[in-house]
N, C-alpha and C. Protein backbone atom coordinates (compact mmCIF):
# COMPACT_ATOMS: atom_id res chain seq x y z
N UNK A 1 0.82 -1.20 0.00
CA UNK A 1 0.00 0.00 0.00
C UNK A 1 0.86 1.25 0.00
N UNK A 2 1.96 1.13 -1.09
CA UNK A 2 2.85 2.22 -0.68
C UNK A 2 1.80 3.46 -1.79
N UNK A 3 1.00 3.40 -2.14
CA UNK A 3 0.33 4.40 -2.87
C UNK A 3 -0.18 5.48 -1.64
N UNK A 4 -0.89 4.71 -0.47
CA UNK A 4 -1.31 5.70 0.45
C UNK A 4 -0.16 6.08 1.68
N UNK A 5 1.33 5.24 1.56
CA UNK A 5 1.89 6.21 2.44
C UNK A 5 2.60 7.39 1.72
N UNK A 6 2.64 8.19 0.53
CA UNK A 6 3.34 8.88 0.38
C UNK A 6 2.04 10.07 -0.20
N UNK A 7 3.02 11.65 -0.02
CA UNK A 7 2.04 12.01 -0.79
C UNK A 7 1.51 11.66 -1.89
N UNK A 8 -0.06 12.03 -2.68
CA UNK A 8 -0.45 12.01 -3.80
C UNK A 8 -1.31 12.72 -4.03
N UNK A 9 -1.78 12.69 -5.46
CA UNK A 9 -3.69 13.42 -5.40
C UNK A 9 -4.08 12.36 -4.82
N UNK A 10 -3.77 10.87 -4.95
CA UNK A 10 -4.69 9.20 -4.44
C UNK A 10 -5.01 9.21 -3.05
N UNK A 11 -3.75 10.07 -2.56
CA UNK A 11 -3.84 9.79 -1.25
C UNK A 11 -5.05 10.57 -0.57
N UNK A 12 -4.97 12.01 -1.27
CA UNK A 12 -6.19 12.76 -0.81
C UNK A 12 -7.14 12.49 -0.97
N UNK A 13 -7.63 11.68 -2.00
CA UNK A 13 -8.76 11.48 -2.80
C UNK A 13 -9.22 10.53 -1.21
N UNK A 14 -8.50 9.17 -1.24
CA UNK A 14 -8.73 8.29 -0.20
C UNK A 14 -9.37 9.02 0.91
N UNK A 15 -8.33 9.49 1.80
CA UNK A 15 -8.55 10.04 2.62
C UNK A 15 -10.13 10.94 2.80
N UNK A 16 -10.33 11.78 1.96
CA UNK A 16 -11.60 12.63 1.47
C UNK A 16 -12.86 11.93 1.77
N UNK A 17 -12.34 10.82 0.62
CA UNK A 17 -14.05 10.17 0.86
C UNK A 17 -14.22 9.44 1.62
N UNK A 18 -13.00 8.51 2.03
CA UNK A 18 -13.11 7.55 2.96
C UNK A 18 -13.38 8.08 4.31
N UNK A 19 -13.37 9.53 4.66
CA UNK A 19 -13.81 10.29 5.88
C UNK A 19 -15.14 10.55 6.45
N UNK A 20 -15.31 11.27 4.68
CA UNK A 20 -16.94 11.38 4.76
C UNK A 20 -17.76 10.33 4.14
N UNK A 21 -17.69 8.92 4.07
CA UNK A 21 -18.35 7.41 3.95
C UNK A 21 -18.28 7.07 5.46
N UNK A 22 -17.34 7.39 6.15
CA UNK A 22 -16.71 7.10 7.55
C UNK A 22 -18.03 7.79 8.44
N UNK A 23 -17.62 9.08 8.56
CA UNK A 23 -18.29 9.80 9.33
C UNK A 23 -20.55 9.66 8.75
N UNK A 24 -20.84 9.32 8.07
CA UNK A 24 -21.86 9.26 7.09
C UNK A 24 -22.38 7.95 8.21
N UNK A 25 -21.79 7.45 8.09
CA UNK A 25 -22.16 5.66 8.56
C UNK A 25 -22.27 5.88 9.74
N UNK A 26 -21.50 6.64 10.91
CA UNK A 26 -21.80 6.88 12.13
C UNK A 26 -22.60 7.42 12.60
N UNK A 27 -22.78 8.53 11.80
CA UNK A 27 -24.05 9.35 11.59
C UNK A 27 -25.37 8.39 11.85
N UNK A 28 -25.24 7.86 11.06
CA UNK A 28 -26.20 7.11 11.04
C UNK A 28 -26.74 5.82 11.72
N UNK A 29 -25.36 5.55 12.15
CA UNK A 29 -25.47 4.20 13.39
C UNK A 29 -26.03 4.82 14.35
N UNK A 30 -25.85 6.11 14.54
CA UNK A 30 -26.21 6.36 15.96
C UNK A 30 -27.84 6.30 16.02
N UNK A 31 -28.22 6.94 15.17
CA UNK A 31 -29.11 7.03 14.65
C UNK A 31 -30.21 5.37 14.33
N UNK A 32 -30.10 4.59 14.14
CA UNK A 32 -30.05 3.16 14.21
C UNK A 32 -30.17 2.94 15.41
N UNK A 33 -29.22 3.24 16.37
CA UNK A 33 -29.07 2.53 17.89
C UNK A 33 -29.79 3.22 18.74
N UNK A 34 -30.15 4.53 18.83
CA UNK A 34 -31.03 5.44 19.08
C UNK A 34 -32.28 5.21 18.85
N UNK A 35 -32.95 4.62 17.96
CA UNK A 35 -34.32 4.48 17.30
C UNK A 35 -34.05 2.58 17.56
N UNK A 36 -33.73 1.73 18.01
CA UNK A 36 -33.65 0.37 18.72
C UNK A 36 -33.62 -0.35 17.75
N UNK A 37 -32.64 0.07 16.51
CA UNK A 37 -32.73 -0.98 15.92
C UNK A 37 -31.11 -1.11 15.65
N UNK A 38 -30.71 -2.43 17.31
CA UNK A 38 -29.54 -2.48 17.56
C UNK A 38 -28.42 -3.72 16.50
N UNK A 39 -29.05 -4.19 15.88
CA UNK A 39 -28.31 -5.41 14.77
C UNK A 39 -28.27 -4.36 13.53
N UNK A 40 -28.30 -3.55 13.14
CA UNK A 40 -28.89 -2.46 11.66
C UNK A 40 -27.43 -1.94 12.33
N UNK A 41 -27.24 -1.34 13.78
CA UNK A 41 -26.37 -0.34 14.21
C UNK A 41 -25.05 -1.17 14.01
N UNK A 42 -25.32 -2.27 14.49
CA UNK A 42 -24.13 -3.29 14.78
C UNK A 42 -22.92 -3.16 13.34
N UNK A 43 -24.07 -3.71 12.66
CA UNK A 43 -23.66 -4.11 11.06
C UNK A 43 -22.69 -2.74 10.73
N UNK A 44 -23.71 -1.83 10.85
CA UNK A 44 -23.19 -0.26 10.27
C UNK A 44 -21.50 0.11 10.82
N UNK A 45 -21.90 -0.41 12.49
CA UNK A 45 -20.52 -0.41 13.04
C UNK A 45 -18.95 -0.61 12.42
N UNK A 46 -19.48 -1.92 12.31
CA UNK A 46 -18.49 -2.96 11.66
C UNK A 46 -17.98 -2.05 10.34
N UNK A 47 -18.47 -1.42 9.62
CA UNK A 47 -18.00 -0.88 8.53
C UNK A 47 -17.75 0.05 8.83
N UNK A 48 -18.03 0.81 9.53
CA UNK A 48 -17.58 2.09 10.12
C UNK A 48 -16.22 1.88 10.65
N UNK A 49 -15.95 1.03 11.74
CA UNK A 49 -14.79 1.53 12.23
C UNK A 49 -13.84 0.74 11.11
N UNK A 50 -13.93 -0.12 10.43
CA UNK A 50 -12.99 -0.96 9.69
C UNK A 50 -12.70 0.38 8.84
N UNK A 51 -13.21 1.34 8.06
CA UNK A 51 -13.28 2.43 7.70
C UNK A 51 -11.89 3.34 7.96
N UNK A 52 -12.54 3.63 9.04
CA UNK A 52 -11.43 4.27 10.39
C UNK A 52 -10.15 3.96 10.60
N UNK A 53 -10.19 2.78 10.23
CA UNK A 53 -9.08 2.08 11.10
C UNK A 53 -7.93 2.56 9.89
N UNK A 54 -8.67 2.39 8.69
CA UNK A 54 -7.40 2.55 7.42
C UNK A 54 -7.55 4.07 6.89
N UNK A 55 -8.50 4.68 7.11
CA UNK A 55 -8.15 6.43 6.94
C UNK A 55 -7.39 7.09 7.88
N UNK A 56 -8.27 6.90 8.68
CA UNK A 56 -6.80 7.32 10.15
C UNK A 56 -5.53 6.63 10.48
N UNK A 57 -5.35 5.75 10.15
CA UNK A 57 -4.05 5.18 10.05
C UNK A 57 -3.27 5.67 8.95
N UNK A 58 -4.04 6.30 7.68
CA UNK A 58 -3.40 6.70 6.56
C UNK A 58 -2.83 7.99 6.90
N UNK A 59 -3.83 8.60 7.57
CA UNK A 59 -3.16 10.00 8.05
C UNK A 59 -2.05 9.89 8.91
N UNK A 60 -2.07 9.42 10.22
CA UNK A 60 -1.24 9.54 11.18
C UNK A 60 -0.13 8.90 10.87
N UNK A 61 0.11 8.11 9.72
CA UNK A 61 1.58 7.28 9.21
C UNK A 61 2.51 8.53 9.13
N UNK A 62 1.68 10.20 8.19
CA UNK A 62 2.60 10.66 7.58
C UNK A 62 1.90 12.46 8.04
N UNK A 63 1.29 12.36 8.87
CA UNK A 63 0.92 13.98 9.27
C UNK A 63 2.05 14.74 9.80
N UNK A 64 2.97 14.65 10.30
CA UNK A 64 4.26 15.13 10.67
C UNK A 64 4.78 16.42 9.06
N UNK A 65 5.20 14.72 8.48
CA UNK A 65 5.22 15.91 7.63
C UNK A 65 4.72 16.43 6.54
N UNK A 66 3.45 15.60 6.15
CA UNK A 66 2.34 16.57 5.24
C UNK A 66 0.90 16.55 6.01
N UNK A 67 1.03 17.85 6.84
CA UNK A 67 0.07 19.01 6.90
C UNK A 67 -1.62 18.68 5.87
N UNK A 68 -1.24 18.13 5.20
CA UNK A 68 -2.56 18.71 3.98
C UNK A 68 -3.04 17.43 4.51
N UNK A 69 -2.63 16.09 5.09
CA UNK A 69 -3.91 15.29 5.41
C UNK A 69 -4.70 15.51 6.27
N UNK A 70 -3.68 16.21 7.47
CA UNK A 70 -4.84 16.73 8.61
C UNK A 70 -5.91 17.39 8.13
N UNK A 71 -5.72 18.49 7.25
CA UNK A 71 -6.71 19.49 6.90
C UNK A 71 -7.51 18.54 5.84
N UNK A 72 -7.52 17.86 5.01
CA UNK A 72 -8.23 17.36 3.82
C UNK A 72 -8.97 16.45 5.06
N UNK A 73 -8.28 15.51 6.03
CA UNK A 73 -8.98 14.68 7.20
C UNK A 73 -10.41 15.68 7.71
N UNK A 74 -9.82 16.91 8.17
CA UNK A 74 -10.65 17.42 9.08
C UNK A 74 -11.96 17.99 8.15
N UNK A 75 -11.94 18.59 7.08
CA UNK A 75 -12.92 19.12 6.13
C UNK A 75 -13.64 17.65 5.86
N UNK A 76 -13.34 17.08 5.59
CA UNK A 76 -14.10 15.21 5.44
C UNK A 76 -14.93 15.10 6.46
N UNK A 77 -14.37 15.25 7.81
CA UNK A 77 -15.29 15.29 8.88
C UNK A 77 -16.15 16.04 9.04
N UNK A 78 -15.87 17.34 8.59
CA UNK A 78 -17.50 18.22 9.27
C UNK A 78 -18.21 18.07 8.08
N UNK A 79 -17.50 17.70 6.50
CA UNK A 79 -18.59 17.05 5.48
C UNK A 79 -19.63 16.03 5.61
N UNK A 80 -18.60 15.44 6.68
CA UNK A 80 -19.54 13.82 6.40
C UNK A 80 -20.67 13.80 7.97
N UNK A 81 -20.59 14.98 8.80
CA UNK A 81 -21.13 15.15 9.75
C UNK A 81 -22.46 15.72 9.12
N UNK A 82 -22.39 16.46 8.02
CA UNK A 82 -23.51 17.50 7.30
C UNK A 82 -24.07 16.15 6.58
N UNK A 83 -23.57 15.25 5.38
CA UNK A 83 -24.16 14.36 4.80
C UNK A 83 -24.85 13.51 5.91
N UNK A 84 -24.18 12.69 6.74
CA UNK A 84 -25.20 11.96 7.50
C UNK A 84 -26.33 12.35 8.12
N UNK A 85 -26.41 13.83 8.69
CA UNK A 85 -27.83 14.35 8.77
C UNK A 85 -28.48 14.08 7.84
N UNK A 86 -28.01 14.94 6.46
CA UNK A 86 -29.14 14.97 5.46
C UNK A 86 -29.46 13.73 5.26
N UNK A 87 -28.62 12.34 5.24
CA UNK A 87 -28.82 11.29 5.19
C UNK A 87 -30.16 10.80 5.93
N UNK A 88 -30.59 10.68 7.22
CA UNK A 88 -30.97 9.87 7.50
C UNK A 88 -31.86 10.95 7.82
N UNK A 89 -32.23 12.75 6.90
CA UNK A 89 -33.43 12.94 7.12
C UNK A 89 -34.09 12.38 5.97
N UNK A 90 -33.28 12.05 5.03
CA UNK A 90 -33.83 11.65 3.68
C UNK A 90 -34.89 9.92 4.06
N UNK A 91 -33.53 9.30 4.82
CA UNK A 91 -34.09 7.89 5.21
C UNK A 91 -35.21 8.27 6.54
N UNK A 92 -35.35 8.89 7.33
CA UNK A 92 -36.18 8.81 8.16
C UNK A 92 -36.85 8.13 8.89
N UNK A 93 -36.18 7.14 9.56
CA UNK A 93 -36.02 6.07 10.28
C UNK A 93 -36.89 6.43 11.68
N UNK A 94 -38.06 5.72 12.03
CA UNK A 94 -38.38 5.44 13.22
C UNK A 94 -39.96 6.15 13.38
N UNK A 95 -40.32 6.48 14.46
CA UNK A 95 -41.85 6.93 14.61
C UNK A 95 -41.90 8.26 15.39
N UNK A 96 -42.84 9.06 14.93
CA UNK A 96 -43.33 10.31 15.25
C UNK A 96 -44.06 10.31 15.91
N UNK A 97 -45.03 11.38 16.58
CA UNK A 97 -45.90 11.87 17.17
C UNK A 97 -46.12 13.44 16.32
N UNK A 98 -47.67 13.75 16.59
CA UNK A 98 -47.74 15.04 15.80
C UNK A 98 -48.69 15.25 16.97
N UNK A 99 -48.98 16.37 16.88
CA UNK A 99 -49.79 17.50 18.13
C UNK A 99 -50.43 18.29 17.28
N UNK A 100 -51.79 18.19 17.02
CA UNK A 100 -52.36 19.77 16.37
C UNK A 100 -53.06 20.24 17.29
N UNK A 101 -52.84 21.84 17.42
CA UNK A 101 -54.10 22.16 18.87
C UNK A 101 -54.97 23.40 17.54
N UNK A 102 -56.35 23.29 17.73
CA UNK A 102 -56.97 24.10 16.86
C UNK A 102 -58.04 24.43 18.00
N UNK A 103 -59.11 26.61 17.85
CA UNK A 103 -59.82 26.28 18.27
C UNK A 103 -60.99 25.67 18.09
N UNK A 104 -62.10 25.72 18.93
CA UNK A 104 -62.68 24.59 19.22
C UNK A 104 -63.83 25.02 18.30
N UNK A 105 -63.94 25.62 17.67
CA UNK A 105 -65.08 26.02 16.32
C UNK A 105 -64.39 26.22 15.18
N UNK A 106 -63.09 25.52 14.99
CA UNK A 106 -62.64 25.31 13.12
C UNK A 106 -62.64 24.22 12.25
N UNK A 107 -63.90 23.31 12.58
CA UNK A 107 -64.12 22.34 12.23
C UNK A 107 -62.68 21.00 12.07
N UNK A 108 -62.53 20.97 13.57
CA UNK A 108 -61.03 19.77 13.52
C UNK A 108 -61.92 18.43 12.86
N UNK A 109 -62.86 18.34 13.10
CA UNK A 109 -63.75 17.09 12.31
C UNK A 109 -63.25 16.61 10.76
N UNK A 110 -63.42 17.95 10.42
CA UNK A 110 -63.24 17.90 8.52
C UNK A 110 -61.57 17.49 8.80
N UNK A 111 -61.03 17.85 9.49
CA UNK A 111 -59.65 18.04 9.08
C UNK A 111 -59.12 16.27 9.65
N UNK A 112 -59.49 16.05 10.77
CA UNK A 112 -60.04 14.48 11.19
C UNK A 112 -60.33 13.77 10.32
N UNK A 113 -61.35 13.55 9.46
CA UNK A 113 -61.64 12.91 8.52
C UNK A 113 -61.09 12.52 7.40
N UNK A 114 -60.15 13.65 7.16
CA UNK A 114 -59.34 13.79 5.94
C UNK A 114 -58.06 12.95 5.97
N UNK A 115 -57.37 13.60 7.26
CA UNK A 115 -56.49 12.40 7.72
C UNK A 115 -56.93 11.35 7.78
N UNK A 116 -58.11 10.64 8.20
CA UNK A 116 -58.37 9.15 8.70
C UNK A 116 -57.93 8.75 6.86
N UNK A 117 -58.82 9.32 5.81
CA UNK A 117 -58.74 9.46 4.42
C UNK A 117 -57.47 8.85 3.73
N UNK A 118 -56.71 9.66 4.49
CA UNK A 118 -55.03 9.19 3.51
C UNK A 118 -54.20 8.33 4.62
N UNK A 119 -55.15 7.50 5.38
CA UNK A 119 -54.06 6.81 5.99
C UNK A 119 -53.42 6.82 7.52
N UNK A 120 -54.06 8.70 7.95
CA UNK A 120 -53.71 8.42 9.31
C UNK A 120 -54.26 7.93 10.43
N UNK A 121 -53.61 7.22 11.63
CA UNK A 121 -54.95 7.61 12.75
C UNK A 121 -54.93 8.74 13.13
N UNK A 122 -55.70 8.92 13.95
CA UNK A 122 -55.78 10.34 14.86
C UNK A 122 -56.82 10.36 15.75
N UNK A 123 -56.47 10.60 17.01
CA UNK A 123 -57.36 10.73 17.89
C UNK A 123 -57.10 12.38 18.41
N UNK A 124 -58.72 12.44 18.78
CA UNK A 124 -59.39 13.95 19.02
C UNK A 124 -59.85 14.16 20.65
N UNK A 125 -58.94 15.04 21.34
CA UNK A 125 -59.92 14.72 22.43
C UNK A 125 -59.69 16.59 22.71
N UNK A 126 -60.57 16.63 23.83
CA UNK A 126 -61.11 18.05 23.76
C UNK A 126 -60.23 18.89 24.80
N UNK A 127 -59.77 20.06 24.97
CA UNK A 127 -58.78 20.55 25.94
C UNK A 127 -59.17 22.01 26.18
N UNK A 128 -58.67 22.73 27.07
CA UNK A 128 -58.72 24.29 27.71
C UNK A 128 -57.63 25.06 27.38
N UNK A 129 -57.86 26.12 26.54
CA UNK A 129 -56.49 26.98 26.42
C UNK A 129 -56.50 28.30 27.42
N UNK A 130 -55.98 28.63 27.16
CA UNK A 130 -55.89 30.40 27.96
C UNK A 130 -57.00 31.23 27.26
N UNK A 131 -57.19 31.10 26.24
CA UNK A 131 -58.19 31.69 25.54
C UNK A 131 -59.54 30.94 25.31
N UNK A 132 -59.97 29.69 25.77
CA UNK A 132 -61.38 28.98 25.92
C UNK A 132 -60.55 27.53 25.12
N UNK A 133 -61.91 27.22 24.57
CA UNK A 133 -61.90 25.47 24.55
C UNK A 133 -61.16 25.20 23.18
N UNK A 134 -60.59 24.14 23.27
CA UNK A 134 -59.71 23.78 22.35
C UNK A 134 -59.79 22.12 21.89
N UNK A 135 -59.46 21.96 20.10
CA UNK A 135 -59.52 20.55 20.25
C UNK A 135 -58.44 19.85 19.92
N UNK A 136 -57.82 19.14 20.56
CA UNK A 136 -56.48 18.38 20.32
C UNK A 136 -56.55 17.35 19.37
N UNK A 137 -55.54 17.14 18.37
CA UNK A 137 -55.36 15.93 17.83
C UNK A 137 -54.14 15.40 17.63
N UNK A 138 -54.12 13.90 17.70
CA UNK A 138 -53.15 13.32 18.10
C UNK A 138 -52.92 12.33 17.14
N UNK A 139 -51.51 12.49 16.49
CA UNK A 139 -51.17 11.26 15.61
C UNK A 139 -50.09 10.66 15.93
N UNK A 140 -49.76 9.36 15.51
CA UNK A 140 -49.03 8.57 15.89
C UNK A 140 -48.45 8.42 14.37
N UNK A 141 -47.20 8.03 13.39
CA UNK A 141 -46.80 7.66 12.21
C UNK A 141 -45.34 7.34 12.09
N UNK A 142 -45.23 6.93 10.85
CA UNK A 142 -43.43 6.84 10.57
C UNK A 142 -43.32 8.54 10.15
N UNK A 143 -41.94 8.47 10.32
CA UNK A 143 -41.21 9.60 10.29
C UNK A 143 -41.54 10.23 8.75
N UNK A 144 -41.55 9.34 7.91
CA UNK A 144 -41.06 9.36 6.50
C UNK A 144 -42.81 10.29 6.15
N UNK A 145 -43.87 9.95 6.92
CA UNK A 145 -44.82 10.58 6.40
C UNK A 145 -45.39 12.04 7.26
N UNK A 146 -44.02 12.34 7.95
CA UNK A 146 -44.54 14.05 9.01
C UNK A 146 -45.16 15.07 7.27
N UNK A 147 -44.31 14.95 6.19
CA UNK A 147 -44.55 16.10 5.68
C UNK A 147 -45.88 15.61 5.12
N UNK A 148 -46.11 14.84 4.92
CA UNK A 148 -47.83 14.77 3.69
C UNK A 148 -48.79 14.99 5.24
N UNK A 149 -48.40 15.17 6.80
CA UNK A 149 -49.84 15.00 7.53
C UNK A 149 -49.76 16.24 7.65
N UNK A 150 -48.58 17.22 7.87
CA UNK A 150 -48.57 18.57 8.18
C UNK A 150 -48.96 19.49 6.47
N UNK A 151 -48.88 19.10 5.46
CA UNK A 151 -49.54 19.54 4.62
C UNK A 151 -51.29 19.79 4.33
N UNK A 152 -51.13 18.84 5.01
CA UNK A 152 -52.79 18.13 4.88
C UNK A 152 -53.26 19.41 6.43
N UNK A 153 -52.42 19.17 7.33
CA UNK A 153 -53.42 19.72 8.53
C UNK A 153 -52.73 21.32 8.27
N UNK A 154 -51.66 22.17 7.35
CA UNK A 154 -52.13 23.06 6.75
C UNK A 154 -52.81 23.67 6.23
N UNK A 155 -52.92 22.93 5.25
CA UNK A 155 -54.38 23.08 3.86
C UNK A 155 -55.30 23.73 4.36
N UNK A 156 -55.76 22.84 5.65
CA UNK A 156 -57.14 22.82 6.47
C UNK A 156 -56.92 23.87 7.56
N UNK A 157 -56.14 24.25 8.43
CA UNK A 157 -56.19 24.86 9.39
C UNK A 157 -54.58 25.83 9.29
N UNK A 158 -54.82 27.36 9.25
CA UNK A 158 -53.65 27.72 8.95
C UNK A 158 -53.23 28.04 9.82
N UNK A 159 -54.34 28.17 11.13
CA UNK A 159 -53.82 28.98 11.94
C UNK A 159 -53.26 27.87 13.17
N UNK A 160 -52.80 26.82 13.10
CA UNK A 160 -53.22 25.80 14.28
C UNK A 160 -51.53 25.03 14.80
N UNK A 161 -51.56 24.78 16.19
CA UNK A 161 -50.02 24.88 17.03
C UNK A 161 -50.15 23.25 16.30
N UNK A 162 -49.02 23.31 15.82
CA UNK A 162 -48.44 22.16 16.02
C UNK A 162 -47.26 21.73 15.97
N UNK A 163 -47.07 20.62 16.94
CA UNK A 163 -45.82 19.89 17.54
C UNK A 163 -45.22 18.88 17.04
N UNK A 164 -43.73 18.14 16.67
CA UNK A 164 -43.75 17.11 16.41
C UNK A 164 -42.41 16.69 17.20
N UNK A 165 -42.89 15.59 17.72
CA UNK A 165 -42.25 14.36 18.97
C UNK A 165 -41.32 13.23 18.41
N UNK A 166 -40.11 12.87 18.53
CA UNK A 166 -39.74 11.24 17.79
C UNK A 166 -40.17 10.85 19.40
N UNK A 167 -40.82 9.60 18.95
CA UNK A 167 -41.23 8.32 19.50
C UNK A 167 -40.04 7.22 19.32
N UNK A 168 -40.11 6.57 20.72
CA UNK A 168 -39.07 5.87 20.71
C UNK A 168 -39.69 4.46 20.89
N UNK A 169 -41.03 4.03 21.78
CA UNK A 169 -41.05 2.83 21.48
C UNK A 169 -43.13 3.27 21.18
N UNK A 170 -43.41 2.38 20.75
CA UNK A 170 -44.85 2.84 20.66
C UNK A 170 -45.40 1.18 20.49
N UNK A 171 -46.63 0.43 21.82
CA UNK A 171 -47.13 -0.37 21.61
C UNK A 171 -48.68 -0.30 21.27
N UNK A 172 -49.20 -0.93 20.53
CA UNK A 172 -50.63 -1.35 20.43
C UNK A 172 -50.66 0.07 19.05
N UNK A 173 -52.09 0.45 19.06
CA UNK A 173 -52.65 1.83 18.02
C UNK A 173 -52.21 1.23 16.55
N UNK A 174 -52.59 2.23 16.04
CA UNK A 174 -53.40 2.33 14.56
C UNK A 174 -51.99 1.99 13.38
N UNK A 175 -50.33 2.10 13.66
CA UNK A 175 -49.12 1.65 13.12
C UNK A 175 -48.55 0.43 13.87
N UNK A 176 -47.87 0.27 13.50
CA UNK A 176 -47.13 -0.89 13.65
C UNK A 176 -45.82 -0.65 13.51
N UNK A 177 -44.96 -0.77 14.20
CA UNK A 177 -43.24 -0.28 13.99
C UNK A 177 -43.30 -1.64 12.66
């Protein structure tokens, strides 16, 4: 492997991506192990640090005296810190909670119905604001579908609070992990 102990463009190149594939995967293990799905994390592991083991070893053979891996190392990292977010908002792994609070004369019914319509549950139960009566609704879903329920309970209600929760374990109701 004398290609990656000396300088090169190869060497940078390596280093580069193999940082941010590196950092991408952790990103995302955590993410995995966080949301309980600990064999998905495991796996991810395993490639992750095997990863590690030969980028960072590539660097530290020869950082003394070329400077440019540290820096090409360190830009890889806060790259691959930015990709694995976007990563796993793209994948969206695990279960939500949504909160709509509307008041209690903007027909949450219609807007109830509509959801039941495309798929969601939702339960309605009735509450007190600072300003009089209020009606709560409550959804339970995968992550992957927050934007089509908050479109939907836009559409319908422009003016109305809503919250959204990751759920970490959720038994019984209307999904199924």
């Amino acid at each position: 492997m004398e290609l990656l102990s000396r300088p090169s463009v190869w060497l940078y190149v390596f280093i580069f991506f193999g940082k941010i594939i590196e950092v991408t995967a952790a990103t995302v293990r955590l993410v995995l192990i966080n949301r309980g799905e600990r064999v998905k994390g495991a796996i991810t592991a395993f490639f992750e640090v095997s990863l590690w083991l030969m980028v960072t070893g590539t660097v530290l053979v020869g950082f003394q005296t070329d400077i440019i891996r540290c820096l090409v190392f360190a830009v890889a990292f806060a790259l691959g810190n930015y990709l694995g977010s976007w990563l796993e908002g793209k994948l969206a792994f695990g279960l939500c909670s949504i909160q709509v609070i509307v008041n209690k004369g903007c027909n949450a019914d219609e807007l109830v119905n509509e959801l039941r319509e495309n798929g969601f549950g939702v339960t309605m139960i009735e509450g007190k604001g600072k300003a009089g009566s209020r009606e709560i609704l409550m959804l339970h879903l995968k992550r992957k579908r927050i934007p089509a329920a908050i479109s939907l309970i836009k559409r319908r209600l422009c003016d109305a609070v809503i919250t959204v929760n990751d759920v970490r374990v959720l038994s019984g109701g209307f999904i199924k992990k």
